[in-house]
PDB file of N, CA and C in Angstrom:
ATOM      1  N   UNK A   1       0.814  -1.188   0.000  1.00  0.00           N
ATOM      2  CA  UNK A   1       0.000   0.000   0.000  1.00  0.00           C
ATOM      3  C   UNK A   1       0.857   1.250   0.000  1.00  0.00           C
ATOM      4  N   UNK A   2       2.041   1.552  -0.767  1.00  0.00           N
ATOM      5  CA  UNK A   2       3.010   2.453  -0.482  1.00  0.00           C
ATOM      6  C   UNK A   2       2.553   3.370  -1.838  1.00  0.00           C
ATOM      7  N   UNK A   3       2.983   4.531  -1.258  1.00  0.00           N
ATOM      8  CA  UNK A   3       2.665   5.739  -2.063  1.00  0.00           C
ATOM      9  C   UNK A   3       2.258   6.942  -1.971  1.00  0.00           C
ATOM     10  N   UNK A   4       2.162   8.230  -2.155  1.00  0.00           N
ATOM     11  CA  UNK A   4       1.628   9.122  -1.988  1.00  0.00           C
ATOM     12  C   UNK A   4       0.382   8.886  -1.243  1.00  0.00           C
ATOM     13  N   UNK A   5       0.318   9.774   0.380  1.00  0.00           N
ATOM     14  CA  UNK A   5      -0.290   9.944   0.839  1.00  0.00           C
ATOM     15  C   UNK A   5      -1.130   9.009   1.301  1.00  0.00           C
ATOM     16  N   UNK A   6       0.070   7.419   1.758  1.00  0.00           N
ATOM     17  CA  UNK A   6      -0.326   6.455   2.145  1.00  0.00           C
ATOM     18  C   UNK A   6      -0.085   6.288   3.754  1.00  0.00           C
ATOM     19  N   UNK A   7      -1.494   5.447   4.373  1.00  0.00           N
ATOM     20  CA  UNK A   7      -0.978   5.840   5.740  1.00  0.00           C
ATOM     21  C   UNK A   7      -1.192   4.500   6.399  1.00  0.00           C
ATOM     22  N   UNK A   8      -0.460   3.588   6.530  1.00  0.00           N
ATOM     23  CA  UNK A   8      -0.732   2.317   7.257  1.00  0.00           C
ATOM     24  C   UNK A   8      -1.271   2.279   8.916  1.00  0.00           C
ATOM     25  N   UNK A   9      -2.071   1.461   9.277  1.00  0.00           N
ATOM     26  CA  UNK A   9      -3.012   1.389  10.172  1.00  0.00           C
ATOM     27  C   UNK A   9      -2.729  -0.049  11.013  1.00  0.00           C
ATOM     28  N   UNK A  10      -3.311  -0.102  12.237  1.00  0.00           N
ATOM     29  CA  UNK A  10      -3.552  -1.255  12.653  1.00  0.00           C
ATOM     30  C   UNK A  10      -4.469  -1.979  12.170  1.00  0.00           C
ATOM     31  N   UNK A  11      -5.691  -1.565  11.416  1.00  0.00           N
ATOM     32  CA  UNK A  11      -6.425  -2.127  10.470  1.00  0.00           C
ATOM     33  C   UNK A  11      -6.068  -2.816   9.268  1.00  0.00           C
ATOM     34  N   UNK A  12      -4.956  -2.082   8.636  1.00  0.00           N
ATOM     35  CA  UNK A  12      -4.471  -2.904   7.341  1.00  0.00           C
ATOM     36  C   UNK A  12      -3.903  -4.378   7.924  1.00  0.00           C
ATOM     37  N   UNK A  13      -4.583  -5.169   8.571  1.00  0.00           N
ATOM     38  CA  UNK A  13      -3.902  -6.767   8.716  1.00  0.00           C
ATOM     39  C   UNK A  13      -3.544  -7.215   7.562  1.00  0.00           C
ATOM     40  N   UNK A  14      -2.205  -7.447   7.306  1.00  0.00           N
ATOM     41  CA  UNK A  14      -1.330  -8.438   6.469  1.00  0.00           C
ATOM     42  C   UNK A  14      -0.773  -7.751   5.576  1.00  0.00           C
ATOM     43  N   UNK A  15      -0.455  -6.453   6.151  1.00  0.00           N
ATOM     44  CA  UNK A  15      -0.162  -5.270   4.854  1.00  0.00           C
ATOM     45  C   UNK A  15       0.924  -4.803   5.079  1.00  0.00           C
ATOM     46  N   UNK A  16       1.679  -4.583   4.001  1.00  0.00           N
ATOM     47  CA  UNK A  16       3.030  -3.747   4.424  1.00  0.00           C
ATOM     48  C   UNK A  16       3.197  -2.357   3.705  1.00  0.00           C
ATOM     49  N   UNK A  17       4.052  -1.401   3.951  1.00  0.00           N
ATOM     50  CA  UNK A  17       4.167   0.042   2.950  1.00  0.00           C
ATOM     51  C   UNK A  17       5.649  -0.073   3.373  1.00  0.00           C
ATOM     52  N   UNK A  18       6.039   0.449   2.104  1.00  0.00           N
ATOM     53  CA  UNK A  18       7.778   1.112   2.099  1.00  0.00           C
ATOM     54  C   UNK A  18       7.253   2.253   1.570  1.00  0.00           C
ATOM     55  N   UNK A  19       8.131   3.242   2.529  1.00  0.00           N
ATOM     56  CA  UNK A  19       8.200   4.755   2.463  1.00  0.00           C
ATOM     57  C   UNK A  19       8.610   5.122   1.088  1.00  0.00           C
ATOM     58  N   UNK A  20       8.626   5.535   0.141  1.00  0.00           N
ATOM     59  CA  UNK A  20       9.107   5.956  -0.882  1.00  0.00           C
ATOM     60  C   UNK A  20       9.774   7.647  -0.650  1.00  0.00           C
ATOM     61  N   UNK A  21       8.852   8.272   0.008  1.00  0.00           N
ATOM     62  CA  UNK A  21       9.285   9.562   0.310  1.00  0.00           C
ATOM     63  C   UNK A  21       9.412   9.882   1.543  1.00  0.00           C
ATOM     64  N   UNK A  22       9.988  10.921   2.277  1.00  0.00           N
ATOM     65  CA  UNK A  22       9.754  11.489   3.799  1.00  0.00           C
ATOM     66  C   UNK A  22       7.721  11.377   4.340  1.00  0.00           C
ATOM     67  N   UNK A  23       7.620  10.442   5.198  1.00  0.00           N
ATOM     68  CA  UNK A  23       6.006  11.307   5.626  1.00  0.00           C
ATOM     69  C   UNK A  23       5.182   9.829   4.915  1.00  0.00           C
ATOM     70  N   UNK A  24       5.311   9.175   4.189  1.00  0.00           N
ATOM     71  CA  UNK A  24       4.773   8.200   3.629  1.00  0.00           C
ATOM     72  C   UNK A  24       4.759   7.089   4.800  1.00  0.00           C
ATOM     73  N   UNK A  25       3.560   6.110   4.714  1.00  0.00           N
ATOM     74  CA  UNK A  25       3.143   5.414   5.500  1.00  0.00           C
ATOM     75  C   UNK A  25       2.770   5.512   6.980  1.00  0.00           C
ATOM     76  N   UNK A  26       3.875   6.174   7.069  1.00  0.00           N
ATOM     77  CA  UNK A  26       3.390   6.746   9.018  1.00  0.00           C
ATOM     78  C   UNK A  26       3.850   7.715   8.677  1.00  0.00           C
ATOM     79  N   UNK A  27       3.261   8.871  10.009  1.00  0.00           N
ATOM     80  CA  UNK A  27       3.809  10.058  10.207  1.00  0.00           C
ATOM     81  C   UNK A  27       5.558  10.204  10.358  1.00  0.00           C
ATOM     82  N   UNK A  28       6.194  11.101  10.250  1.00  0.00           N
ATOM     83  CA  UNK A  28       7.431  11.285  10.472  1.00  0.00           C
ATOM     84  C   UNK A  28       8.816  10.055  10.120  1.00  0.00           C
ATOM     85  N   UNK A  29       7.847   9.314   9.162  1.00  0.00           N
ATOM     86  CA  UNK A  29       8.701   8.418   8.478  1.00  0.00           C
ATOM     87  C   UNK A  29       9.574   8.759   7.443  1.00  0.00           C
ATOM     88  N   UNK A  30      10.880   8.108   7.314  1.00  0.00           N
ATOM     89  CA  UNK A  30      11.972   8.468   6.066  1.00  0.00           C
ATOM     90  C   UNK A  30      11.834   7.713   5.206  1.00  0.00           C
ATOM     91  N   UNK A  31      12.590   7.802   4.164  1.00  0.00           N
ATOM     92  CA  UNK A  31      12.781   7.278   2.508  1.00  0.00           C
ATOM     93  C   UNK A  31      13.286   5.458   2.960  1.00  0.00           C
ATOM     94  N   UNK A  32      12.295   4.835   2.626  1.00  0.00           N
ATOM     95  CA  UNK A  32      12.894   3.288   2.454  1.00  0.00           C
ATOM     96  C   UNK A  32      12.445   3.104   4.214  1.00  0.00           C
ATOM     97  N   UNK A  33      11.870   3.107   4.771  1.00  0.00           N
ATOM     98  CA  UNK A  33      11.289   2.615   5.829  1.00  0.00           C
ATOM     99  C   UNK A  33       9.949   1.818   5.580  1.00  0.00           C
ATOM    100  N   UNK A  34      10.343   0.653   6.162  1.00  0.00           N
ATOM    101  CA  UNK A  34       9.269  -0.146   5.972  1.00  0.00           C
ATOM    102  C   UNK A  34       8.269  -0.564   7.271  1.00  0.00           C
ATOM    103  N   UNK A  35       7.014  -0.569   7.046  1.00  0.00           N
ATOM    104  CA  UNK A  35       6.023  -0.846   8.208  1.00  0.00           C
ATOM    105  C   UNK A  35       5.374  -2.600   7.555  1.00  0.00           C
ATOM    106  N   UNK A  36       4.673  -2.989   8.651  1.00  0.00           N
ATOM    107  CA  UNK A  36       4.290  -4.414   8.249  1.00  0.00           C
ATOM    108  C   UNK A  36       3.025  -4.506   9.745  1.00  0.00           C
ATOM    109  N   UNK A  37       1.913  -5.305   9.171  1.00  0.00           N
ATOM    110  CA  UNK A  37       0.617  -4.837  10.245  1.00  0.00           C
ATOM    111  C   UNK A  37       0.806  -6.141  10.016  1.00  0.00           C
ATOM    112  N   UNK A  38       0.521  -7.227  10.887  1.00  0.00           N
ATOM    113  CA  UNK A  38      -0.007  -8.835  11.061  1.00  0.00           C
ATOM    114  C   UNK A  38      -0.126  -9.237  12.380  1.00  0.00           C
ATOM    115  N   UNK A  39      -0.043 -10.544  12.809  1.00  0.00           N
ATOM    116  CA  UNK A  39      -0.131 -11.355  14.191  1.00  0.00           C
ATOM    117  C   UNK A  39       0.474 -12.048  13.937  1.00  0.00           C
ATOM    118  N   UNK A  40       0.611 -12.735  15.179  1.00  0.00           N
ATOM    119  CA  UNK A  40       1.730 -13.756  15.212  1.00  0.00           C
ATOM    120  C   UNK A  40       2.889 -14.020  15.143  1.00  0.00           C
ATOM    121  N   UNK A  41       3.981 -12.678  14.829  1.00  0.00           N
ATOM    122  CA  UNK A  41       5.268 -13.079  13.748  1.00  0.00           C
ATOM    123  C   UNK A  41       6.294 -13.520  15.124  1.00  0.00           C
ATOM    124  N   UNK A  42       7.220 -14.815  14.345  1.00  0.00           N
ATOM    125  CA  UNK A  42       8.274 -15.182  15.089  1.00  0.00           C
ATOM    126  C   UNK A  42       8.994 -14.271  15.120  1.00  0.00           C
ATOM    127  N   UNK A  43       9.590 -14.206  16.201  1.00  0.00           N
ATOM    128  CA  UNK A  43      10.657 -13.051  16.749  1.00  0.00           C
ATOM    129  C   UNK A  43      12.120 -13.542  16.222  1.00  0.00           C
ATOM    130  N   UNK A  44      12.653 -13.359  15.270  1.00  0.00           N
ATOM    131  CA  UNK A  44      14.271 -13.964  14.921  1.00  0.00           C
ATOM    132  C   UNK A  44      14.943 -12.940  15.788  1.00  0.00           C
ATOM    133  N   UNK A  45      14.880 -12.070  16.404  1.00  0.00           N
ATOM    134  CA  UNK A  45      16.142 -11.572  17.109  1.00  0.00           C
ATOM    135  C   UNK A  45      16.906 -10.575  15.976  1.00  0.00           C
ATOM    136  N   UNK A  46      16.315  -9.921  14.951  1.00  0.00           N
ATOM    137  CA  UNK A  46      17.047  -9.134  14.114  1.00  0.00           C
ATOM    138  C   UNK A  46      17.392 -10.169  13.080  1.00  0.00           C
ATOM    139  N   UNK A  47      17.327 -11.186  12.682  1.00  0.00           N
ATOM    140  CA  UNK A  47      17.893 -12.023  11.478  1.00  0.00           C
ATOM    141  C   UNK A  47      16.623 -12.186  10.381  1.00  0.00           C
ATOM    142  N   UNK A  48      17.023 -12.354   9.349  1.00  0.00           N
ATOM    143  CA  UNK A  48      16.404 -12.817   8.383  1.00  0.00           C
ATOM    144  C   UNK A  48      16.041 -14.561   8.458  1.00  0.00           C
ATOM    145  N   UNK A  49      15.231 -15.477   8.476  1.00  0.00           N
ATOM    146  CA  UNK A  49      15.308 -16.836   8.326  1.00  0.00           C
ATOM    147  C   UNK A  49      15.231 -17.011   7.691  1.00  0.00           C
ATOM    148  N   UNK A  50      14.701 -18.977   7.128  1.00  0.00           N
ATOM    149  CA  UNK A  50      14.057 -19.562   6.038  1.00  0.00           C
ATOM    150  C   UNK A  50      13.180 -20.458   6.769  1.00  0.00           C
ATOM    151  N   UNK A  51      12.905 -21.528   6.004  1.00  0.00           N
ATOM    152  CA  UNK A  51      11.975 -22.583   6.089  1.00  0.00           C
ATOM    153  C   UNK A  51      10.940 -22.061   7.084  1.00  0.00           C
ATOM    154  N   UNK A  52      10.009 -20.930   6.749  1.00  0.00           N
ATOM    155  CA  UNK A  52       8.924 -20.043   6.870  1.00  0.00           C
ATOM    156  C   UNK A  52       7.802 -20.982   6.929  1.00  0.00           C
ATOM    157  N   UNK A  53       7.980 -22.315   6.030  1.00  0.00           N
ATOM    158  CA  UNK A  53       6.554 -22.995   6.043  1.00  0.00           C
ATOM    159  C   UNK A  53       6.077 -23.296   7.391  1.00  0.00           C
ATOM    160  N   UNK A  54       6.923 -23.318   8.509  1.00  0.00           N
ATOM    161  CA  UNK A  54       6.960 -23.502  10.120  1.00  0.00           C
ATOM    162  C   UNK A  54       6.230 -23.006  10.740  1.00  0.00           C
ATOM    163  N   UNK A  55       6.332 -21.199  10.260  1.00  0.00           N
ATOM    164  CA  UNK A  55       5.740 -20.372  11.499  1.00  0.00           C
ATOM    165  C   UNK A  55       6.007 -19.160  10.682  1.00  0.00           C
ATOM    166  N   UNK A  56       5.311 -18.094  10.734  1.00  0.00           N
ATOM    167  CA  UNK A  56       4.939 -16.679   9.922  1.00  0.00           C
ATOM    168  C   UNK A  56       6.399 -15.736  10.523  1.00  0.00           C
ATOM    169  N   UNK A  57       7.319 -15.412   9.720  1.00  0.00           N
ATOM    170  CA  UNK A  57       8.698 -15.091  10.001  1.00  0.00           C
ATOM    171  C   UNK A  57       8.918 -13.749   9.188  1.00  0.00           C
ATOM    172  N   UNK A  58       8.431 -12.932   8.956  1.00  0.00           N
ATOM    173  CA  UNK A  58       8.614 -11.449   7.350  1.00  0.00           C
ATOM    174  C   UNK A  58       9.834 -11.495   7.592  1.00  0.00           C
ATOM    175  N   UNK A  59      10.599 -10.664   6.755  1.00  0.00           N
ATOM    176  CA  UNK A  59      11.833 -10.301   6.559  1.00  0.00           C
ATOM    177  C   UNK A  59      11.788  -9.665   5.178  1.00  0.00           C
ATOM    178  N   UNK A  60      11.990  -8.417   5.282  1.00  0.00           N
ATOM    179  CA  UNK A  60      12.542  -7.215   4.061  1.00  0.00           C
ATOM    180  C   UNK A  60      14.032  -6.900   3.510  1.00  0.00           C
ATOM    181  N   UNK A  61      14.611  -7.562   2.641  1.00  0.00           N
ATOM    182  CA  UNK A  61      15.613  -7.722   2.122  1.00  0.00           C
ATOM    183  C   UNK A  61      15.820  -8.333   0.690  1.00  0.00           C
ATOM    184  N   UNK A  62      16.818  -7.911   0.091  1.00  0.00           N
ATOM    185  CA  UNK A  62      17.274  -7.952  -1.512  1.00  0.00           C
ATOM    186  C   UNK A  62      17.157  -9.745  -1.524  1.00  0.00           C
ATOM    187  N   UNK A  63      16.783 -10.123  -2.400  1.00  0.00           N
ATOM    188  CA  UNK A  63      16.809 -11.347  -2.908  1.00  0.00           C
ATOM    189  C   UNK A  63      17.518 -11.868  -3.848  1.00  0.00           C
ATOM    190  N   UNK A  64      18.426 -13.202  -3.128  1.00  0.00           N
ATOM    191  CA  UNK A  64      19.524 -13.575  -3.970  1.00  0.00           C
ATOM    192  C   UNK A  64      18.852 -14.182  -5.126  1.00  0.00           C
ATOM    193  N   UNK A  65      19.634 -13.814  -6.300  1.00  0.00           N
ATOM    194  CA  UNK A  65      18.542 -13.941  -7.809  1.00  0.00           C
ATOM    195  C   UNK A  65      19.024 -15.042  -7.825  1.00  0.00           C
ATOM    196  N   UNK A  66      19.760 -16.135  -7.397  1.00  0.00           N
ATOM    197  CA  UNK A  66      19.974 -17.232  -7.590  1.00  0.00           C
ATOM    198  C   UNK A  66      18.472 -18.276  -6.424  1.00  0.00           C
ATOM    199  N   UNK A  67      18.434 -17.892  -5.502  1.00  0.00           N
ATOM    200  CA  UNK A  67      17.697 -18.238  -4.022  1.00  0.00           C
ATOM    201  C   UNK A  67      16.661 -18.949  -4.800  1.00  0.00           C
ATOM    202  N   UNK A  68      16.751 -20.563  -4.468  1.00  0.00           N
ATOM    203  CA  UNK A  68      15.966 -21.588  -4.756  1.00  0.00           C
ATOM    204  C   UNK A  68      15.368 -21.534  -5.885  1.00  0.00           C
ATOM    205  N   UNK A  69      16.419 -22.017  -7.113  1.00  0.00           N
ATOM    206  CA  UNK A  69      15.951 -22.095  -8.307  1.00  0.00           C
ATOM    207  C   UNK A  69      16.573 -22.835  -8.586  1.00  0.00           C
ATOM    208  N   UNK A  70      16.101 -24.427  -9.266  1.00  0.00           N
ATOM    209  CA  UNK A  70      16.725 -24.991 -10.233  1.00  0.00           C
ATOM    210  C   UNK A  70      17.649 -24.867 -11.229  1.00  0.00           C
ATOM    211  N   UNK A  71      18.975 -24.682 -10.764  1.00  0.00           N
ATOM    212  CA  UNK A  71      20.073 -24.133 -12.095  1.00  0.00           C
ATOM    213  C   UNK A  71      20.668 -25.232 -12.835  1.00  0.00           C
ATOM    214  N   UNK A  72      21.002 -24.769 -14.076  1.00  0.00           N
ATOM    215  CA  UNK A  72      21.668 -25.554 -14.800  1.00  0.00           C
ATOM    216  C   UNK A  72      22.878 -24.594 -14.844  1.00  0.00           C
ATOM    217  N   UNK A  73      24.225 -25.208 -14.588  1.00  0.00           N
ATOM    218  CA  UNK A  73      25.380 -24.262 -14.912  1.00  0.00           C
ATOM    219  C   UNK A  73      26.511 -25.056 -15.115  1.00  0.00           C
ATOM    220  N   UNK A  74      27.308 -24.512 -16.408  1.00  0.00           N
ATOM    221  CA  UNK A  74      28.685 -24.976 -17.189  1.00  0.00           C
ATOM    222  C   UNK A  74      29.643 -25.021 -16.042  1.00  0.00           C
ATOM    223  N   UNK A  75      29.967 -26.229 -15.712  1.00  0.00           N
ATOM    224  CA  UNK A  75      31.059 -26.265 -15.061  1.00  0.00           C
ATOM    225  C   UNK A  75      32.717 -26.621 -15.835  1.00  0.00           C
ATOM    226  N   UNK A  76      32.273 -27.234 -17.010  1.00  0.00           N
ATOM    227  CA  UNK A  76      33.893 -27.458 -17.559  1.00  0.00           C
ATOM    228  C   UNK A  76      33.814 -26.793 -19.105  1.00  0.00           C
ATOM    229  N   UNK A  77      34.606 -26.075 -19.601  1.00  0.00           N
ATOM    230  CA  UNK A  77      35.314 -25.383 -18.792  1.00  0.00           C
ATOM    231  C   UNK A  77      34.646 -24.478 -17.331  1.00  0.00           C
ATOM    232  N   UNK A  78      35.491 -23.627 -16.897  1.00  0.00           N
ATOM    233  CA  UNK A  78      34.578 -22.549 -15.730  1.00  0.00           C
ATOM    234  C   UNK A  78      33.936 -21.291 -16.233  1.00  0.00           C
ATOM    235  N   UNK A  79      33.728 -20.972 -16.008  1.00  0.00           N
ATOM    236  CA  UNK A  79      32.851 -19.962 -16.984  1.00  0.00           C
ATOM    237  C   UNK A  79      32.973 -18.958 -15.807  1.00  0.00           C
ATOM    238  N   UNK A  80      33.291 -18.065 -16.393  1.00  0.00           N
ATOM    239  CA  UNK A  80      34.354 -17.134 -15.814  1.00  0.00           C
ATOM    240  C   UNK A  80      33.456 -15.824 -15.973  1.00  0.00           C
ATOM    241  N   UNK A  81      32.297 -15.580 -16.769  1.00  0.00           N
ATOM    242  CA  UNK A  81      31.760 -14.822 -17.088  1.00  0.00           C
ATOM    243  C   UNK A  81      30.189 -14.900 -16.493  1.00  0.00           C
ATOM    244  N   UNK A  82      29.749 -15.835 -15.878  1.00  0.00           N
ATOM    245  CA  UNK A  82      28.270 -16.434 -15.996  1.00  0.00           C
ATOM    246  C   UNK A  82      27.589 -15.901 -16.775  1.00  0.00           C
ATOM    247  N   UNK A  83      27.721 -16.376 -18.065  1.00  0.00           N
ATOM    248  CA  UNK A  83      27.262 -16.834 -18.905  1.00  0.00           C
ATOM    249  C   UNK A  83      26.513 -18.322 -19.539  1.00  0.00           C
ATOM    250  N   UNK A  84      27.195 -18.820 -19.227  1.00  0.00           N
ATOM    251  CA  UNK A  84      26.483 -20.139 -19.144  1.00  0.00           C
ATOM    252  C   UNK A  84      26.067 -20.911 -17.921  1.00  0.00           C
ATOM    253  N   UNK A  85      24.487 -19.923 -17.647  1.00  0.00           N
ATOM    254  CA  UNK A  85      24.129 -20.342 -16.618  1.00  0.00           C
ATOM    255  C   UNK A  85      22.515 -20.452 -16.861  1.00  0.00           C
ATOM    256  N   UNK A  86      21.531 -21.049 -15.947  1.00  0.00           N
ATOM    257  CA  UNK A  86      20.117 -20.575 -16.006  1.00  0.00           C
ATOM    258  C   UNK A  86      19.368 -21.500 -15.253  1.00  0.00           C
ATOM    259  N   UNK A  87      18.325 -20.340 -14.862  1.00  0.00           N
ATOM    260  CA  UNK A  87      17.246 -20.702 -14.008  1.00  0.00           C
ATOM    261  C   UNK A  87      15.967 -21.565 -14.705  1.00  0.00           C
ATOM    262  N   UNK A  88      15.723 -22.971 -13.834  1.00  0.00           N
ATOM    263  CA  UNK A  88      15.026 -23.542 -14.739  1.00  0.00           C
ATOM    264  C   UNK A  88      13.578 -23.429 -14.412  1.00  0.00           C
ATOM    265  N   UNK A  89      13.676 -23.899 -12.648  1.00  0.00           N
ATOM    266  CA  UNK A  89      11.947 -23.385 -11.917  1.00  0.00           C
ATOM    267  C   UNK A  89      11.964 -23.265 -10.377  1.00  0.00           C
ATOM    268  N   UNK A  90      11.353 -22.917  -9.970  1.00  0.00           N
ATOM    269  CA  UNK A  90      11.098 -22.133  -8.454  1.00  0.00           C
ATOM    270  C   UNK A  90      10.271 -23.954  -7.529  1.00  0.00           C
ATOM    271  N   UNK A  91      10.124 -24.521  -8.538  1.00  0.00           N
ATOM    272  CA  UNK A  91       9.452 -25.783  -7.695  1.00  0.00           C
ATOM    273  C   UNK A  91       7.822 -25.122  -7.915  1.00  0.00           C
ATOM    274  N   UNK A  92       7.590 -26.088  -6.530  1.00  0.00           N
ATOM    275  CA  UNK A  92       6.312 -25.305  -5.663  1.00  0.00           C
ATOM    276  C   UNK A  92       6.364 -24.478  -4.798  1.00  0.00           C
ATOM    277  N   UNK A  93       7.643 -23.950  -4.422  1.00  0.00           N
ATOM    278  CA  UNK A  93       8.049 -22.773  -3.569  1.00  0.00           C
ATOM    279  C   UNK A  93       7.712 -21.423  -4.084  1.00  0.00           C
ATOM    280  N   UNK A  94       7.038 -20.943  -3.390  1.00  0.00           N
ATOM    281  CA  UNK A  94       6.694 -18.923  -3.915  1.00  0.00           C
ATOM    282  C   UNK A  94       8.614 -18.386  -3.487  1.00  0.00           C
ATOM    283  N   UNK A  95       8.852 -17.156  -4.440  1.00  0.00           N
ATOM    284  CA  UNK A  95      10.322 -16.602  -4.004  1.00  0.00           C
ATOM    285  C   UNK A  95      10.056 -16.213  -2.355  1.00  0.00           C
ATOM    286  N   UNK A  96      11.177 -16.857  -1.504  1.00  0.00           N
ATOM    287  CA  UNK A  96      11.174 -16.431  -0.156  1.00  0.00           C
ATOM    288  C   UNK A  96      11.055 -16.943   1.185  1.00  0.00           C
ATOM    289  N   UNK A  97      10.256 -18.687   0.077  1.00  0.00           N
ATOM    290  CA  UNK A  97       9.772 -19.815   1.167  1.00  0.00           C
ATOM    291  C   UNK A  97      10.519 -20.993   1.006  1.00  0.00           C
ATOM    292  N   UNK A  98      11.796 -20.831   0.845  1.00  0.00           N
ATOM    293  CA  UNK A  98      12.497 -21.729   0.455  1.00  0.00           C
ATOM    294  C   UNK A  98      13.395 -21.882   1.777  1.00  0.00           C
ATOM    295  N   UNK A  99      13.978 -23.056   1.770  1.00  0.00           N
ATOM    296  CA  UNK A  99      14.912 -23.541   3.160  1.00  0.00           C
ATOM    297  C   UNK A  99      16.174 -23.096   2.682  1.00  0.00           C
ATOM    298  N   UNK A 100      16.884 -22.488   3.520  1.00  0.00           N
ATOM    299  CA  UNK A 100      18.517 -22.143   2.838  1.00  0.00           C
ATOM    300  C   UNK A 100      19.631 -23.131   2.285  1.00  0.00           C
ATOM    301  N   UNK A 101      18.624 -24.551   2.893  1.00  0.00           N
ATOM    302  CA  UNK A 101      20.032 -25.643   2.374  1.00  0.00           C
ATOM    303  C   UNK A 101      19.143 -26.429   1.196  1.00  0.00           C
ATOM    304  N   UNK A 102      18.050 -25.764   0.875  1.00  0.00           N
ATOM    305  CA  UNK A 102      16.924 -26.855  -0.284  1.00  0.00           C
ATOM    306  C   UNK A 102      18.037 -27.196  -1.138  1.00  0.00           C
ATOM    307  N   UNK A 103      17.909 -28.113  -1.864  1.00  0.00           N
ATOM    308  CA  UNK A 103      18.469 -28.963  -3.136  1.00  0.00           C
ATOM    309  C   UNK A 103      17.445 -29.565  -4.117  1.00  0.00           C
ATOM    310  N   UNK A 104      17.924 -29.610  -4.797  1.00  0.00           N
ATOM    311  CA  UNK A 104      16.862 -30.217  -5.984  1.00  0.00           C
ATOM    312  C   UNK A 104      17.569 -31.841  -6.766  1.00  0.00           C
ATOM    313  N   UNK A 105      18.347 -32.345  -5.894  1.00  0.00           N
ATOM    314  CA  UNK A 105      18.770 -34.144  -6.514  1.00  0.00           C
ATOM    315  C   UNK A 105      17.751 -34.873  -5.399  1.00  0.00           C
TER     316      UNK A 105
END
C-alpha cells in the first residue's frame, strides 16, 4: 500500500508500505522505511530466516537472484563470465519460502 499519501493502520492486517518519500506510510517516516501490520510473527532476534513454512517469520531484504531455483550451470570449462548459466523453476516454492540448504537431486 506504499505511495503518496499512504498511511498504514492497525487495520491494514497483512499489509506492508515502504516509504518511498519522507512522511509516507506513518507520520514522520523516512525514505525506504518499511512498516508491516499482522499477528503472530516469530521473533528472529534481528535475522532474516528460512523454512517459513513452520511459522509466519517477514523479513525485508534484496533477494539472492539465484535463491531456490533450479540451475543448470557450465562447469567445464569454468565460466568465468556467468554466462552459461540458467534458471530452470522455483518448484512449488513462492520466491522467499524456500529452506537455505533446499536442493533439488
Amino acid at each position: 500500500m506504499s505511495g503518496p499519501r499512504s498511511l498504514i493502520t492497525d487495520a491494514n492486517l497483512w499489509s506492508y508500505c515502504v516509504a518511498d518519500n519522507h512522511g509516507e506510510c506513518r507520520p514522520g517516516s523516512a525514505k525506504n522505511d518499511t512498516f508491516l501490520v499482522g499477528t503472530g510473527f516469530y521473533d528472529a532476534k534481528g535475522y532474516c530466516i528460512t523454512n517459513t513454512y513452520d511459522f509466519t517469520a517477514p523479513c525485508f531484504t534484496g533477494a539472492n537472484p539465484k535463491g531456490d531455483w533450479a540451475m543448470q550451470i557450465q562447469i567445464d570449462p569454468i565460466d568465468t563470465t556467468a554466462t552459461r548459466m540458467r534458471r530452470l523453476t522455483l518448484g512449488l516454492a513462492a520466491p522467499g519460502m524456500h529452506w537455505t540448504f533446499q536442493t533439488w537431486f
